[in-house]
Protein backbone atom coordinates (compact mmCIF):
# COMPACT_ATOMS: atom_id res chain seq x y z
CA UNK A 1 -36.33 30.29 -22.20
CA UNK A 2 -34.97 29.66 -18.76
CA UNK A 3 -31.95 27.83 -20.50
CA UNK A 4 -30.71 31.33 -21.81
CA UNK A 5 -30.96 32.75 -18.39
CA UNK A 6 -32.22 35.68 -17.26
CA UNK A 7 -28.86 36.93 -18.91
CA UNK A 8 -29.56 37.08 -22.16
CA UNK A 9 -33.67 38.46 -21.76
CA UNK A 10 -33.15 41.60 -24.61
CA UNK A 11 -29.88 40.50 -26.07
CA UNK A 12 -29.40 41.70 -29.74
CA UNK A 13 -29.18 38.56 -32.74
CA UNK A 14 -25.78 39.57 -33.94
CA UNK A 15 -24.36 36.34 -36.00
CA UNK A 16 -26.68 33.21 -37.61
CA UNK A 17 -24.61 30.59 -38.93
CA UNK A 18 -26.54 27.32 -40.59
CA UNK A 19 -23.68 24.36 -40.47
CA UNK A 20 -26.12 22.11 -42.17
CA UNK A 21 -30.10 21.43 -42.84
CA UNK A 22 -31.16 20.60 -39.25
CA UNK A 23 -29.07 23.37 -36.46
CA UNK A 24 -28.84 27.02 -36.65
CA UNK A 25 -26.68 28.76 -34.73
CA UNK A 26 -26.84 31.97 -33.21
CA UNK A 27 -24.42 34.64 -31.68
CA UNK A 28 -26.24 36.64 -28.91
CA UNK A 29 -24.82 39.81 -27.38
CA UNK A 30 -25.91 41.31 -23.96
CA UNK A 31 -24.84 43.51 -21.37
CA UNK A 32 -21.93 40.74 -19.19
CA UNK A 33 -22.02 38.27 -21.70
CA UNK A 34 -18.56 38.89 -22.80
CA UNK A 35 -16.92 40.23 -25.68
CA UNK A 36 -17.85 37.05 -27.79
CA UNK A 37 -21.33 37.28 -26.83
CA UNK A 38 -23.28 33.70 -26.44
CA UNK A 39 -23.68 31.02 -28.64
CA UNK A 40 -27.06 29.36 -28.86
CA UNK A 41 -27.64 26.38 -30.67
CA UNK A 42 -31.08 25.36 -32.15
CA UNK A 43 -31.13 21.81 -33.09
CA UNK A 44 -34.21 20.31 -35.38
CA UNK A 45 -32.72 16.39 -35.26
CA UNK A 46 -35.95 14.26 -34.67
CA UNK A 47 -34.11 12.36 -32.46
CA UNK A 48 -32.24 15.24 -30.52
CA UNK A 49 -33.97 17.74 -30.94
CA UNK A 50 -32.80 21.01 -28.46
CA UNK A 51 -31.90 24.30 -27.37
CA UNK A 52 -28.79 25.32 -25.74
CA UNK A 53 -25.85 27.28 -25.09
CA UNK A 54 -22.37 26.05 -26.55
CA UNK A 55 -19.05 26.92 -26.05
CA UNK A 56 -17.05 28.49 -29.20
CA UNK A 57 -17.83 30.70 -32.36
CA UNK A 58 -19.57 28.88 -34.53
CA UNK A 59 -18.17 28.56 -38.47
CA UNK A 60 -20.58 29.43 -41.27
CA UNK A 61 -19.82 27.07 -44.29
CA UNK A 62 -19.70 28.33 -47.83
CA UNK A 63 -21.64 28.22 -49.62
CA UNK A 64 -24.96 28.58 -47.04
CA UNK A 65 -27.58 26.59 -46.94
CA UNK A 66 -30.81 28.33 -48.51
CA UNK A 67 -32.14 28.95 -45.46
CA UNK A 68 -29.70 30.90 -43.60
CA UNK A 69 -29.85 34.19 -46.39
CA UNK A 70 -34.01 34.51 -45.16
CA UNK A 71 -33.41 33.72 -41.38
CA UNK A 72 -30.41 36.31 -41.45
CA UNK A 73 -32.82 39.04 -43.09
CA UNK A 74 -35.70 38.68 -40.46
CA UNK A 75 -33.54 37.98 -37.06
CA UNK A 76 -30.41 40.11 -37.49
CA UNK A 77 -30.51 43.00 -35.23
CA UNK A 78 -33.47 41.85 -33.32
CA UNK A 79 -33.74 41.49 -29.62
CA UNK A 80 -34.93 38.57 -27.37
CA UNK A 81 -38.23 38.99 -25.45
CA UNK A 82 -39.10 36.75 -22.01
């Protein structure tokens, strides 16, 4: 977790966008994270497989993949624990 910083420990899951099968996106906001809140990136490629913080709001395509409807239901709203 130390890649989100101690800056984002309790931020609230706001946005999850799923470009495609592999990377889920989500939108993080905390107390001076900015009005855009953070952008987290989790990345399931064998070969690249990674978590980090880009740069951007992230698009949601339409339709969405079928997994982004469940992950939205569970994680939106939630907080991050250490």
């Amino acid at each position: 977790m130390e890649i989100l910083g101690r800056t984002l420990r309790g931020a609230r899951v706001d946005r999850i966008v799923q470009p495609d099968e592999r990377r889920v996106l989500l939108t993080l906001h905390a107390a001076g994270v900015g009005c855009d809140g953070a952008h987290v990136l989790l990345c399931a490629e064998p070969a690249t497989a990674r978590l980090s913080r880009v740069a951007g709001k992230p698009r949601a395509p339409a339709p969405p993949p079928r997994f982004a409807p469940p992950l939205r239901a569970r994680l939106s709203g939630a907080r991050l624990a250490s």
